[in-house]
PDB file of N, CA and C in Angstrom:
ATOM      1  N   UNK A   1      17.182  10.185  -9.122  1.00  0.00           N
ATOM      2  CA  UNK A   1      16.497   9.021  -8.610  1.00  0.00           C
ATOM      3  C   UNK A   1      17.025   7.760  -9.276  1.00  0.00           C
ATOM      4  N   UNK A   2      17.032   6.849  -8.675  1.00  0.00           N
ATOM      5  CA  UNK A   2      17.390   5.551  -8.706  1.00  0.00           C
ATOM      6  C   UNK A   2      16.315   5.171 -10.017  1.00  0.00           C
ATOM      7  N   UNK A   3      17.010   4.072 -11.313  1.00  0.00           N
ATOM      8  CA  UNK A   3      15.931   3.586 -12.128  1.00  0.00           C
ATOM      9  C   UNK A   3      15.489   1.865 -10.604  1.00  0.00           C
ATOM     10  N   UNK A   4      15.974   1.814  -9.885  1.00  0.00           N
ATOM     11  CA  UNK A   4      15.175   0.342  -9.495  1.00  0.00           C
ATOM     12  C   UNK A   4      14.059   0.220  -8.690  1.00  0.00           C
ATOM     13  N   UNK A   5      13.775   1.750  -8.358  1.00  0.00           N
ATOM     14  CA  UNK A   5      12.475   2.182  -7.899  1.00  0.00           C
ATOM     15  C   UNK A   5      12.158   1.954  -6.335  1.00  0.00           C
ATOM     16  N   UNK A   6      13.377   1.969  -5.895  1.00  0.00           N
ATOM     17  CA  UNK A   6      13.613   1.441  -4.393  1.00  0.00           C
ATOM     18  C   UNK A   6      13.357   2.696  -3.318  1.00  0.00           C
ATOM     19  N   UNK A   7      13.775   3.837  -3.897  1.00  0.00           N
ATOM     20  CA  UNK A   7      13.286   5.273  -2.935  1.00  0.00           C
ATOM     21  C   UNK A   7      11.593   5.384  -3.086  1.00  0.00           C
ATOM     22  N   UNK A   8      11.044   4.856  -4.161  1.00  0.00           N
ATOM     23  CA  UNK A   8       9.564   5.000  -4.116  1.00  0.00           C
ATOM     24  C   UNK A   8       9.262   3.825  -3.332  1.00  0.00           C
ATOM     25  N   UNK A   9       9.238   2.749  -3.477  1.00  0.00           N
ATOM     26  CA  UNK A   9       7.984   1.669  -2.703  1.00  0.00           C
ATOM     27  C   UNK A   9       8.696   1.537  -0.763  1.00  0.00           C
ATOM     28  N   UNK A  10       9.813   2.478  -1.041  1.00  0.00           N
ATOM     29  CA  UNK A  10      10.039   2.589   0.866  1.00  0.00           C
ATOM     30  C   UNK A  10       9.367   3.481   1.149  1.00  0.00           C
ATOM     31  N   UNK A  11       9.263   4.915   0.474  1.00  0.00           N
ATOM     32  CA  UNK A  11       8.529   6.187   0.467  1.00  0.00           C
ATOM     33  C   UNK A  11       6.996   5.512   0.739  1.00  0.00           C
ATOM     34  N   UNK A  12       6.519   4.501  -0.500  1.00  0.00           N
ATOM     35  CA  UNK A  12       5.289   4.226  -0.216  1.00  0.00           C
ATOM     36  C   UNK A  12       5.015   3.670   1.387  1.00  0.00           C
ATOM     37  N   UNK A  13       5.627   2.581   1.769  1.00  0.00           N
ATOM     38  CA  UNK A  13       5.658   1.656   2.920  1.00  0.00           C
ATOM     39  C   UNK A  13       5.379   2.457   3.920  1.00  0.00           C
ATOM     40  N   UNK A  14       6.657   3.577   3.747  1.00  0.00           N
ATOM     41  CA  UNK A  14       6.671   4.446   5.244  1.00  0.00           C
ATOM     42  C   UNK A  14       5.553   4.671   5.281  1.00  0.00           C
ATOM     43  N   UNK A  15       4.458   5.522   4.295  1.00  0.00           N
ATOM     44  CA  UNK A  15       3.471   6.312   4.143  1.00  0.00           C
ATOM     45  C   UNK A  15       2.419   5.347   4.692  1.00  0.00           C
ATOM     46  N   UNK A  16       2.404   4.389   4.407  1.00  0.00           N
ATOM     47  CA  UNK A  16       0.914   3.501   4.311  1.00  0.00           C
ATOM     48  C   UNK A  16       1.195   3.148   5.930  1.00  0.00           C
ATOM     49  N   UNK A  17       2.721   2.559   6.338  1.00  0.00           N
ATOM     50  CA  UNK A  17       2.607   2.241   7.762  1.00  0.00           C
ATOM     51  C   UNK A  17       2.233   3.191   8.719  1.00  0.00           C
ATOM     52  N   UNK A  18       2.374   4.963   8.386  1.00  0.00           N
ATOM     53  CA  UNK A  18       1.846   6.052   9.108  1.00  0.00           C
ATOM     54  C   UNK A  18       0.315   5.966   9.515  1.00  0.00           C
ATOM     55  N   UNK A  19      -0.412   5.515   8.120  1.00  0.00           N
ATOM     56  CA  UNK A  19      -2.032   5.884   8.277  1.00  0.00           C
ATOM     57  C   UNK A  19      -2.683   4.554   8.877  1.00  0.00           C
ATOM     58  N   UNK A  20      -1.592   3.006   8.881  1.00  0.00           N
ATOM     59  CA  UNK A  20      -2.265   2.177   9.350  1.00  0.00           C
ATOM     60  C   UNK A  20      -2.592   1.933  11.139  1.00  0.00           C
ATOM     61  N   UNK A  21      -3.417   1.358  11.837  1.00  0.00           N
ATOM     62  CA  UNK A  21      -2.963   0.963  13.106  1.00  0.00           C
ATOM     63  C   UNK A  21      -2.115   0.422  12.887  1.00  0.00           C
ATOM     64  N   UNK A  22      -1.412   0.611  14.479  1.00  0.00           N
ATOM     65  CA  UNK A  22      -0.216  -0.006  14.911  1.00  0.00           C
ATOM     66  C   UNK A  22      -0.049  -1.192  14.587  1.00  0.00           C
ATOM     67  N   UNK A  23      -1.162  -1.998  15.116  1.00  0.00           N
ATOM     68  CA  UNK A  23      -0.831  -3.449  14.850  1.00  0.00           C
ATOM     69  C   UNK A  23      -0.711  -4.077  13.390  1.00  0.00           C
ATOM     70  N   UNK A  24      -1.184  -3.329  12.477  1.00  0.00           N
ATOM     71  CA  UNK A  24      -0.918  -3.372  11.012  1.00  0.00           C
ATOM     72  C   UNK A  24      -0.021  -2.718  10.334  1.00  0.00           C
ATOM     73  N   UNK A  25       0.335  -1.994  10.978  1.00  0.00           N
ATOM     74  CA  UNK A  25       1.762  -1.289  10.473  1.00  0.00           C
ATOM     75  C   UNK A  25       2.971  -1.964  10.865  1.00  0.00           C
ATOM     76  N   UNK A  26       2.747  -3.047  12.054  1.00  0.00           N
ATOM     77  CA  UNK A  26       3.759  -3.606  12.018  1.00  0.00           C
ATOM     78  C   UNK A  26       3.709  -5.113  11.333  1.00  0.00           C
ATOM     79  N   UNK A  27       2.894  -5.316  11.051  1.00  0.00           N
ATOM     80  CA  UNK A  27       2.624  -6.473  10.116  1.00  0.00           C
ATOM     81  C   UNK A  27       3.086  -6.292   9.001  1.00  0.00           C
ATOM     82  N   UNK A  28       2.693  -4.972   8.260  1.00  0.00           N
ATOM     83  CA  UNK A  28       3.423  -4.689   7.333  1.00  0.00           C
ATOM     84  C   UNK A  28       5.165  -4.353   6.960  1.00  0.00           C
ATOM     85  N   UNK A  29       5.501  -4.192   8.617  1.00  0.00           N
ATOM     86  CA  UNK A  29       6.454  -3.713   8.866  1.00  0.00           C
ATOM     87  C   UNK A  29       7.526  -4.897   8.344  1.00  0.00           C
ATOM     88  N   UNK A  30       7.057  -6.021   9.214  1.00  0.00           N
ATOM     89  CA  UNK A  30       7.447  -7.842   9.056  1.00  0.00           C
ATOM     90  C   UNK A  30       7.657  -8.187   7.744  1.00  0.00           C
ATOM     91  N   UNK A  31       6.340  -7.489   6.535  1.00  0.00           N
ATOM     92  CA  UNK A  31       6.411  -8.353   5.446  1.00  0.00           C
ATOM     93  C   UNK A  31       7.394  -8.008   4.502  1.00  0.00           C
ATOM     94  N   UNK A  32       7.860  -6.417   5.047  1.00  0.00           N
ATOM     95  CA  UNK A  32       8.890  -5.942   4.097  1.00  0.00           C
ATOM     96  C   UNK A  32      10.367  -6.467   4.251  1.00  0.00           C
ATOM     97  N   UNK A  33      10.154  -7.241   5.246  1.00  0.00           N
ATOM     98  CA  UNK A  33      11.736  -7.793   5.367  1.00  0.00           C
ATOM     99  C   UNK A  33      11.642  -9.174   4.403  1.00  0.00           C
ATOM    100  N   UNK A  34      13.295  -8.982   4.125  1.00  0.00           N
ATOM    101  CA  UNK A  34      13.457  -9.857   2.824  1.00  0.00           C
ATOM    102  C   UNK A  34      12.834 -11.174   3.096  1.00  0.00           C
ATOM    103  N   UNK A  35      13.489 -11.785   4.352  1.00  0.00           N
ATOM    104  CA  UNK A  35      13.183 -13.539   4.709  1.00  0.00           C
ATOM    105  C   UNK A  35      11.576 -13.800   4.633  1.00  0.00           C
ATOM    106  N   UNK A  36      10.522 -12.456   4.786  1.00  0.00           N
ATOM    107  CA  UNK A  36       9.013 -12.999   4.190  1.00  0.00           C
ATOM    108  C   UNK A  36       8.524 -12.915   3.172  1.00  0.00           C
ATOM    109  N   UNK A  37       9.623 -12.767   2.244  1.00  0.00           N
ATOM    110  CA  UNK A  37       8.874 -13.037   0.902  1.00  0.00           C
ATOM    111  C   UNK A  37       7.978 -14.677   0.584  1.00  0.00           C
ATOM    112  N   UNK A  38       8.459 -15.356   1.325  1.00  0.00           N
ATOM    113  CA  UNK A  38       7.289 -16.580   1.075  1.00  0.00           C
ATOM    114  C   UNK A  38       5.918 -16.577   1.764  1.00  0.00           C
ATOM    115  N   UNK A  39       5.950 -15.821   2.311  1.00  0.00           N
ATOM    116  CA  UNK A  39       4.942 -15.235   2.614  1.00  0.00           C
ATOM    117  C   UNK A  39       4.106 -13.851   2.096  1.00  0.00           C
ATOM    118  N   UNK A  40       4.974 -12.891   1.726  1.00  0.00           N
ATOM    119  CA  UNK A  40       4.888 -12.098   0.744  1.00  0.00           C
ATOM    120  C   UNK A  40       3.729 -12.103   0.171  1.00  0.00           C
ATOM    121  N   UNK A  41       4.254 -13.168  -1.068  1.00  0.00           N
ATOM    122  CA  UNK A  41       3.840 -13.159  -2.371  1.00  0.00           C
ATOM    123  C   UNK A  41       2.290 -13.626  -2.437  1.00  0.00           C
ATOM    124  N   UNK A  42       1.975 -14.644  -1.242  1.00  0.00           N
ATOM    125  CA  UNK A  42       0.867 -15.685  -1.353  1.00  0.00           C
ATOM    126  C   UNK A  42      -0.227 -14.457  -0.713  1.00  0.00           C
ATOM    127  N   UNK A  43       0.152 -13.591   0.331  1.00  0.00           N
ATOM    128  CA  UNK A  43      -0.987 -12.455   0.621  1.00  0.00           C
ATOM    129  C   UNK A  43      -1.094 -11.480  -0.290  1.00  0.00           C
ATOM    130  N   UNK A  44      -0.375 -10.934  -1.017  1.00  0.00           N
ATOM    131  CA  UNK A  44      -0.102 -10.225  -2.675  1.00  0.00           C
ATOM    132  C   UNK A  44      -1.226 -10.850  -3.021  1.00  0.00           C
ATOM    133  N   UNK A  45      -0.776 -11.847  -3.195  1.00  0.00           N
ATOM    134  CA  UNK A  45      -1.324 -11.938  -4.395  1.00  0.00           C
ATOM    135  C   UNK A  45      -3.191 -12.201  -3.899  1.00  0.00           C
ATOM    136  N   UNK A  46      -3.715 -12.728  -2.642  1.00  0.00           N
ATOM    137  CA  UNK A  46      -4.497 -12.973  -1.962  1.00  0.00           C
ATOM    138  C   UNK A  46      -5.502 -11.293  -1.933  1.00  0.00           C
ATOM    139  N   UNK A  47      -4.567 -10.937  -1.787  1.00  0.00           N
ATOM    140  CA  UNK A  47      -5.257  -9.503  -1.598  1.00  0.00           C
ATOM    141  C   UNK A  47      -5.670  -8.732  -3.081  1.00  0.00           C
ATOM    142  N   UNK A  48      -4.940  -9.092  -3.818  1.00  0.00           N
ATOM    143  CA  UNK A  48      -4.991  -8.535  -5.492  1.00  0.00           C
ATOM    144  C   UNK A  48      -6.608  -9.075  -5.442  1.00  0.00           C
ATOM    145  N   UNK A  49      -6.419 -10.451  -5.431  1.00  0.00           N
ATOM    146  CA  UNK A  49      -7.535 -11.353  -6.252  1.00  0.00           C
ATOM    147  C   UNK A  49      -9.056 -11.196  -4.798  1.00  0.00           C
ATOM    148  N   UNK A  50      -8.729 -11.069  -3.542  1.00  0.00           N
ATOM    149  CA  UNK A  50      -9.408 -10.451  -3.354  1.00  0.00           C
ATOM    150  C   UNK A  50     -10.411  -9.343  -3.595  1.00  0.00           C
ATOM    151  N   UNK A  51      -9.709  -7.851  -4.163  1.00  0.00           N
ATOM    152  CA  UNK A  51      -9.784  -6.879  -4.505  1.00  0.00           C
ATOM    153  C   UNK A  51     -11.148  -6.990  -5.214  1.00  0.00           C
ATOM    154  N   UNK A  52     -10.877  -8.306  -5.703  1.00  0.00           N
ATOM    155  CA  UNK A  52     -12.296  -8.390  -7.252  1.00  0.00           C
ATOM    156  C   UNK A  52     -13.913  -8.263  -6.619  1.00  0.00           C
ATOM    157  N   UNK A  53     -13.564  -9.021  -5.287  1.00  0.00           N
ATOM    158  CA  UNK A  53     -15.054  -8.967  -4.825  1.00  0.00           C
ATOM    159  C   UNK A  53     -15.052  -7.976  -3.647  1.00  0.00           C
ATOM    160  N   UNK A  54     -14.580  -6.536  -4.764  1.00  0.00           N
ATOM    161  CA  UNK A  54     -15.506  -5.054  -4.217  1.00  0.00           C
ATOM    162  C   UNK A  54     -16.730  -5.374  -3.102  1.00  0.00           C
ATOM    163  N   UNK A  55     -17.572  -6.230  -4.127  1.00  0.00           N
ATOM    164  CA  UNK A  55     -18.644  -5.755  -3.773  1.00  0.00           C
ATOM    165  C   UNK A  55     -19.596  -6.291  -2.498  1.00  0.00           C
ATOM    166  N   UNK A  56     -18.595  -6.824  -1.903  1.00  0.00           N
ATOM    167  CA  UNK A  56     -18.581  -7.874  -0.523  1.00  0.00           C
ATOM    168  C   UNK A  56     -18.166  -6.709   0.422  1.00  0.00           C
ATOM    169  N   UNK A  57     -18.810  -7.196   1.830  1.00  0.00           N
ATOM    170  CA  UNK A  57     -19.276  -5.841   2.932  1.00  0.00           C
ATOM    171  C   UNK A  57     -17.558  -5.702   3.482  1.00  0.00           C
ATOM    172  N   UNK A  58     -17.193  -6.621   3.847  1.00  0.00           N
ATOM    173  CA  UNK A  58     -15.511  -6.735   4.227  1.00  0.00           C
ATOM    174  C   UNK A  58     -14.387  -6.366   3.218  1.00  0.00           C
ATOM    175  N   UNK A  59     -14.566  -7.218   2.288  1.00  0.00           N
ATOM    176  CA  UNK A  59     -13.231  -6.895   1.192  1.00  0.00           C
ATOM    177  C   UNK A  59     -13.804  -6.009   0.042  1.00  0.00           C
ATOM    178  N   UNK A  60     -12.864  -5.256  -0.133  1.00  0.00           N
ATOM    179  CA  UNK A  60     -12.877  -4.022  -0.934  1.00  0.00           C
ATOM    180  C   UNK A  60     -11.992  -3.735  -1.848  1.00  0.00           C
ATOM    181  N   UNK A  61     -12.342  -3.313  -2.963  1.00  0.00           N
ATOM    182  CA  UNK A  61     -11.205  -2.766  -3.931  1.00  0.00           C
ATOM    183  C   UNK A  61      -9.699  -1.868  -3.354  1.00  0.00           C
ATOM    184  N   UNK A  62      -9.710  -1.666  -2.000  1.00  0.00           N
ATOM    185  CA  UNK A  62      -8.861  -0.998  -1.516  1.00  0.00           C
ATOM    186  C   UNK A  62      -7.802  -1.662  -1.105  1.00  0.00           C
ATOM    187  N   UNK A  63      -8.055  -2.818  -1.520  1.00  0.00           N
ATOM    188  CA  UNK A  63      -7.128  -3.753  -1.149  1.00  0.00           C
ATOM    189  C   UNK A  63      -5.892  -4.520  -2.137  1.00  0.00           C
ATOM    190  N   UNK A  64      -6.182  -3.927  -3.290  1.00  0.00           N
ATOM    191  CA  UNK A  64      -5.443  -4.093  -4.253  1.00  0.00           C
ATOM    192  C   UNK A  64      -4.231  -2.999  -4.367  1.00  0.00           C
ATOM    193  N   UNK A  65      -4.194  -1.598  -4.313  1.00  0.00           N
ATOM    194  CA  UNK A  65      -2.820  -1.070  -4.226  1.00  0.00           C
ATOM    195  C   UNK A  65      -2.106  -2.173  -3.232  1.00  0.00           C
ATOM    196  N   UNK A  66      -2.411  -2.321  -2.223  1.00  0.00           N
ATOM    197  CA  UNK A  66      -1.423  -2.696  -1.108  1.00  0.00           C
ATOM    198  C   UNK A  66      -0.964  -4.333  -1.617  1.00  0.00           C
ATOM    199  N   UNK A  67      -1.707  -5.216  -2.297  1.00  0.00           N
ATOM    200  CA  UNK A  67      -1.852  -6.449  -2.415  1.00  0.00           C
ATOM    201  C   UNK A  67      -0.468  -6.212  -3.627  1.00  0.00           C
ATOM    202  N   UNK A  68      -0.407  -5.132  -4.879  1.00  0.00           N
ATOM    203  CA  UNK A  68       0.276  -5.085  -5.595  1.00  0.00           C
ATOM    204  C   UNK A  68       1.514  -4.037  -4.810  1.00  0.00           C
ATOM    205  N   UNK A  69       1.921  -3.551  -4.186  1.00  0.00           N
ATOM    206  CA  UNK A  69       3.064  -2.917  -2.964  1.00  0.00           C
ATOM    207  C   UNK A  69       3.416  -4.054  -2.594  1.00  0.00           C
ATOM    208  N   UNK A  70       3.017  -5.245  -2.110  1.00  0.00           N
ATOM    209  CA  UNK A  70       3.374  -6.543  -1.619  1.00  0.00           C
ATOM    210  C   UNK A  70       4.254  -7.142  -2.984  1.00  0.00           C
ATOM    211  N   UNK A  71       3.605  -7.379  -3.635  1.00  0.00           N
ATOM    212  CA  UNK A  71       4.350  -7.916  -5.037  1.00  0.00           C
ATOM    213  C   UNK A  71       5.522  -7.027  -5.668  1.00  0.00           C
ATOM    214  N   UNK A  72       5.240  -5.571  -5.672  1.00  0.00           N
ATOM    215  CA  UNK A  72       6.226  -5.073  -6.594  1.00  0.00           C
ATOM    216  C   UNK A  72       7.439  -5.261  -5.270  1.00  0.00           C
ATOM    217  N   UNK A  73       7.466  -5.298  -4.381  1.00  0.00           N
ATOM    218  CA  UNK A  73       8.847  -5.488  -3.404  1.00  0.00           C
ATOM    219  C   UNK A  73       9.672  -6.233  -4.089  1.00  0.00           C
ATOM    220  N   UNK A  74       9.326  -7.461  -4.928  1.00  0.00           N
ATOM    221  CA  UNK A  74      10.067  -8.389  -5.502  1.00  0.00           C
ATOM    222  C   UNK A  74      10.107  -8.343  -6.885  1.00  0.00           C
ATOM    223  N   UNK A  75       9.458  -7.381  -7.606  1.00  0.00           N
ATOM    224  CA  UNK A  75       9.500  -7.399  -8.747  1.00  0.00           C
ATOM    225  C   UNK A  75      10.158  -5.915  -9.293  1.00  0.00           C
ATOM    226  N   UNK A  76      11.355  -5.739  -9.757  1.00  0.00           N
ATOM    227  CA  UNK A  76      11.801  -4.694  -9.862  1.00  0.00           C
ATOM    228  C   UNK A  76      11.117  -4.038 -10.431  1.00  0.00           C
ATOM    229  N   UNK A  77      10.528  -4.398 -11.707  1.00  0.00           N
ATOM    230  CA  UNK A  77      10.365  -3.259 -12.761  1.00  0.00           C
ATOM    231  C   UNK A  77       8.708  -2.704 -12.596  1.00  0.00           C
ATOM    232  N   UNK A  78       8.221  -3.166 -11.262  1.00  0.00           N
ATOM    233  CA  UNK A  78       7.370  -2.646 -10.474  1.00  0.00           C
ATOM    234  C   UNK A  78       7.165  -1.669  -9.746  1.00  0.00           C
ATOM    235  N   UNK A  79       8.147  -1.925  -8.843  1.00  0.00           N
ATOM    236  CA  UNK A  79       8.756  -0.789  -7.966  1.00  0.00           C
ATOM    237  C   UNK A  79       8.515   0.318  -8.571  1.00  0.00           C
ATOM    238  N   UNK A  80       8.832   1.345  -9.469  1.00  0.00           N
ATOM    239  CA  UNK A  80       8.917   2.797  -9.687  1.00  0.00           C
ATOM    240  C   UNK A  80       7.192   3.168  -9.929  1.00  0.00           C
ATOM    241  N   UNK A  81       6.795   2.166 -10.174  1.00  0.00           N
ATOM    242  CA  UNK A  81       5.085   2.916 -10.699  1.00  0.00           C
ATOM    243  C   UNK A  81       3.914   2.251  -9.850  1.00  0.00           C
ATOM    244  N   UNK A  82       4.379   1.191  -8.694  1.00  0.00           N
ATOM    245  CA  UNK A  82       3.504   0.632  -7.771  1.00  0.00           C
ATOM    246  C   UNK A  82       3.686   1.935  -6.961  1.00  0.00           C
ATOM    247  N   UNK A  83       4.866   2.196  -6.740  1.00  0.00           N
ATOM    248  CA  UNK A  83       5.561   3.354  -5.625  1.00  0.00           C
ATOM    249  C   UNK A  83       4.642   4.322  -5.605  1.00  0.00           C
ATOM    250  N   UNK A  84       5.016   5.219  -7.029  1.00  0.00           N
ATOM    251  CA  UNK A  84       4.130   6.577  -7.053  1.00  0.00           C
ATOM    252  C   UNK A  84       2.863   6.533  -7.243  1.00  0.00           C
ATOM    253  N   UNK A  85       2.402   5.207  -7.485  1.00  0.00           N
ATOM    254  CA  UNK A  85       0.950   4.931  -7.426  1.00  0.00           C
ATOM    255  C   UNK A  85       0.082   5.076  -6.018  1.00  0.00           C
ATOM    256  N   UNK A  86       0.877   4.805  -5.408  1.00  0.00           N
ATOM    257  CA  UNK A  86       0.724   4.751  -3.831  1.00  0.00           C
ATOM    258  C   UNK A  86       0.934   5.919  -3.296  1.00  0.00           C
ATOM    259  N   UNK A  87       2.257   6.945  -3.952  1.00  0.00           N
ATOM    260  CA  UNK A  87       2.079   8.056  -2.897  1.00  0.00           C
ATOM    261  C   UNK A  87       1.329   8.866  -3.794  1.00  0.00           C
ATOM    262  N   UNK A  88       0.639   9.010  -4.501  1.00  0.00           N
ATOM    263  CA  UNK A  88      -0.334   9.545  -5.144  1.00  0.00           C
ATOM    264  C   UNK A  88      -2.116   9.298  -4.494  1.00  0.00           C
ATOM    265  N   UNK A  89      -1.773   8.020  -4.397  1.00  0.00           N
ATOM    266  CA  UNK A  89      -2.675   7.868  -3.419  1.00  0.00           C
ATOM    267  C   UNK A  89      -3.312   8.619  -1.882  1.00  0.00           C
ATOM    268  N   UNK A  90      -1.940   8.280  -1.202  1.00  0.00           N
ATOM    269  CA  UNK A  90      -1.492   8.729   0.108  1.00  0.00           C
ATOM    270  C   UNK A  90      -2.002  10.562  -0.252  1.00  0.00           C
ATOM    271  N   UNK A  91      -1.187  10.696  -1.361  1.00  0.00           N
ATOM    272  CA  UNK A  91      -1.380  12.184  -1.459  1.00  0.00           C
ATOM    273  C   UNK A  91      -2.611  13.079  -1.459  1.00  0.00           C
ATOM    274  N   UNK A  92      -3.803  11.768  -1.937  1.00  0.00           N
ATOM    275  CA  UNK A  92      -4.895  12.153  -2.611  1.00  0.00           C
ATOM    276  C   UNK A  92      -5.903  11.736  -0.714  1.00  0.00           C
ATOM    277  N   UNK A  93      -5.253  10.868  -0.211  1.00  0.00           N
ATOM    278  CA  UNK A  93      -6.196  10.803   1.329  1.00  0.00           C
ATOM    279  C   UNK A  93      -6.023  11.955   1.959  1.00  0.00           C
ATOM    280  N   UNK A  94      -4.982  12.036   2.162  1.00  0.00           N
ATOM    281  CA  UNK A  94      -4.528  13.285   2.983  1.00  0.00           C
ATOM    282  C   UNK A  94      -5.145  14.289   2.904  1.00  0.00           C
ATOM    283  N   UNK A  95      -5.269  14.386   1.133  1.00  0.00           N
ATOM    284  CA  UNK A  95      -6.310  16.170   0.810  1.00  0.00           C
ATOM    285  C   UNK A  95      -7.500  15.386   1.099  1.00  0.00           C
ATOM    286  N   UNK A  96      -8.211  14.745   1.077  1.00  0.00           N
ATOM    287  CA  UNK A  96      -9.407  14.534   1.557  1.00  0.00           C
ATOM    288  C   UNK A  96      -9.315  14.491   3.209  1.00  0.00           C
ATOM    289  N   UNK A  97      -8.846  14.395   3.956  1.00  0.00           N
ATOM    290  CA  UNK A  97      -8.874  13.892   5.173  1.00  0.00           C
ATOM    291  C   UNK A  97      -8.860  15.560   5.277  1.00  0.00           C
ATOM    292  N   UNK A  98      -7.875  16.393   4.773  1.00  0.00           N
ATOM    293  CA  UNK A  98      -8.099  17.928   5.001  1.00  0.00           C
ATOM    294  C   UNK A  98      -9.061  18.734   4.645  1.00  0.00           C
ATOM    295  N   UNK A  99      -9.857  18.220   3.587  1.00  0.00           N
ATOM    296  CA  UNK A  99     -10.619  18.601   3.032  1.00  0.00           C
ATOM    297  C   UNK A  99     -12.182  18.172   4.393  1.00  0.00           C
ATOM    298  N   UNK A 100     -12.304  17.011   4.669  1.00  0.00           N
ATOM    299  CA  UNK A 100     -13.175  16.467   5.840  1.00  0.00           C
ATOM    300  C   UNK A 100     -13.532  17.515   7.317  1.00  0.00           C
ATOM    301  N   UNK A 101     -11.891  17.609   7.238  1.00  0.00           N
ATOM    302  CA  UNK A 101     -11.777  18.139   8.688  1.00  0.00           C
ATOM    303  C   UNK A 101     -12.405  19.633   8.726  1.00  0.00           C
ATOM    304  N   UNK A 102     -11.830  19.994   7.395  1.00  0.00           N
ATOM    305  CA  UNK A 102     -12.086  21.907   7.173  1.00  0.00           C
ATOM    306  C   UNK A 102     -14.104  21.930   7.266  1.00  0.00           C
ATOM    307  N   UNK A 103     -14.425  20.844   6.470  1.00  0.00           N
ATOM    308  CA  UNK A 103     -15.861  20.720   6.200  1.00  0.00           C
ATOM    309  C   UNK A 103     -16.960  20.596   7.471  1.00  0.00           C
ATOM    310  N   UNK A 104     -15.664  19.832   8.206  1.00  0.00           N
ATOM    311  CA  UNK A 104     -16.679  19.524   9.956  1.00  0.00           C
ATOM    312  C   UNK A 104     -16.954  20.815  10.796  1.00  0.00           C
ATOM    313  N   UNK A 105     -15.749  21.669  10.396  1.00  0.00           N
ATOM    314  CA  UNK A 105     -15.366  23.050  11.070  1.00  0.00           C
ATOM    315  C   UNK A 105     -16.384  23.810  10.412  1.00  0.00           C
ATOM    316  N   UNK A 106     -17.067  23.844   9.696  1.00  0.00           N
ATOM    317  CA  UNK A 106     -18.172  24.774   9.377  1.00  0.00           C
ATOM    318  C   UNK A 106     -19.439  24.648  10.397  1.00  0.00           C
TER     319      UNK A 106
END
C-alpha cells in the first residue's frame, strides 16, 4: 500500500457513494474532483462544526466522518486514517444492516 493514503479515501468515497442516494452520491461525486476544492474545504469544514450540534433533530454527529473525508482529500497525512476510519465504518453498517434484515426474518 501506498504511504499517501490515496487507495483508502477512494476505497472510502466509492463506499459512501454506494450507500448514498443518487443525487448525493453525485454531489459527492463533484466534490472529489480536484477544481472543487474551494468548495471542498468550506462544506468540510461546515459539516465537522456542524457535527457538534448532535443534538438538533436535522444535524447529527454523523456528519462529521464525511465533513473530515472532505478535508482529508487535501490533506495528505489524513488520507490513510480518515480512509480506514470510514471503511470501518462502512464495514460496521453493513453488519448491522445484516444483522436488521436477519432480525426482521424472524
Amino acid at each position: 500500500m501506498s504511504s499517501s493514503g490515496k487507495p483508502e479515501i477512494e476505497a472510502a468515497y466509492d463506499g459512501l457513494e454506494k450507500e448514498v442516494p443518487d443525487r448525493v452520491a453525485r454531489w459527492i461525486h463533484w466534490l472529489r474532483d480536484p477544481k472543487a476544492r474551494w468548495v471542498r474545504w468550506p462544506v468540510g469544514l461546515l459539516l465537522i462544526f456542524g457535527s457538534f450540534l448532535w443534538f438538533l433533530p436535522i444535524i447529527g454527529l454523523e456528519w462529521l466522518p464525511i465533513g473530515l473525508l472532505l478535508i482529508a482529500q487535501d490533506v495528505p497525512f489524513l488520507r490513510k486514517p480518515v480512509g480506514r476510519m470510514m471503511l470501518a465504518l462502512e464495514s460496521a453498517w453493513r453488519r448491522l444492516e445484516r444483522w436488521w434484515k436477519e432480525r426482521r426474518r424472524r
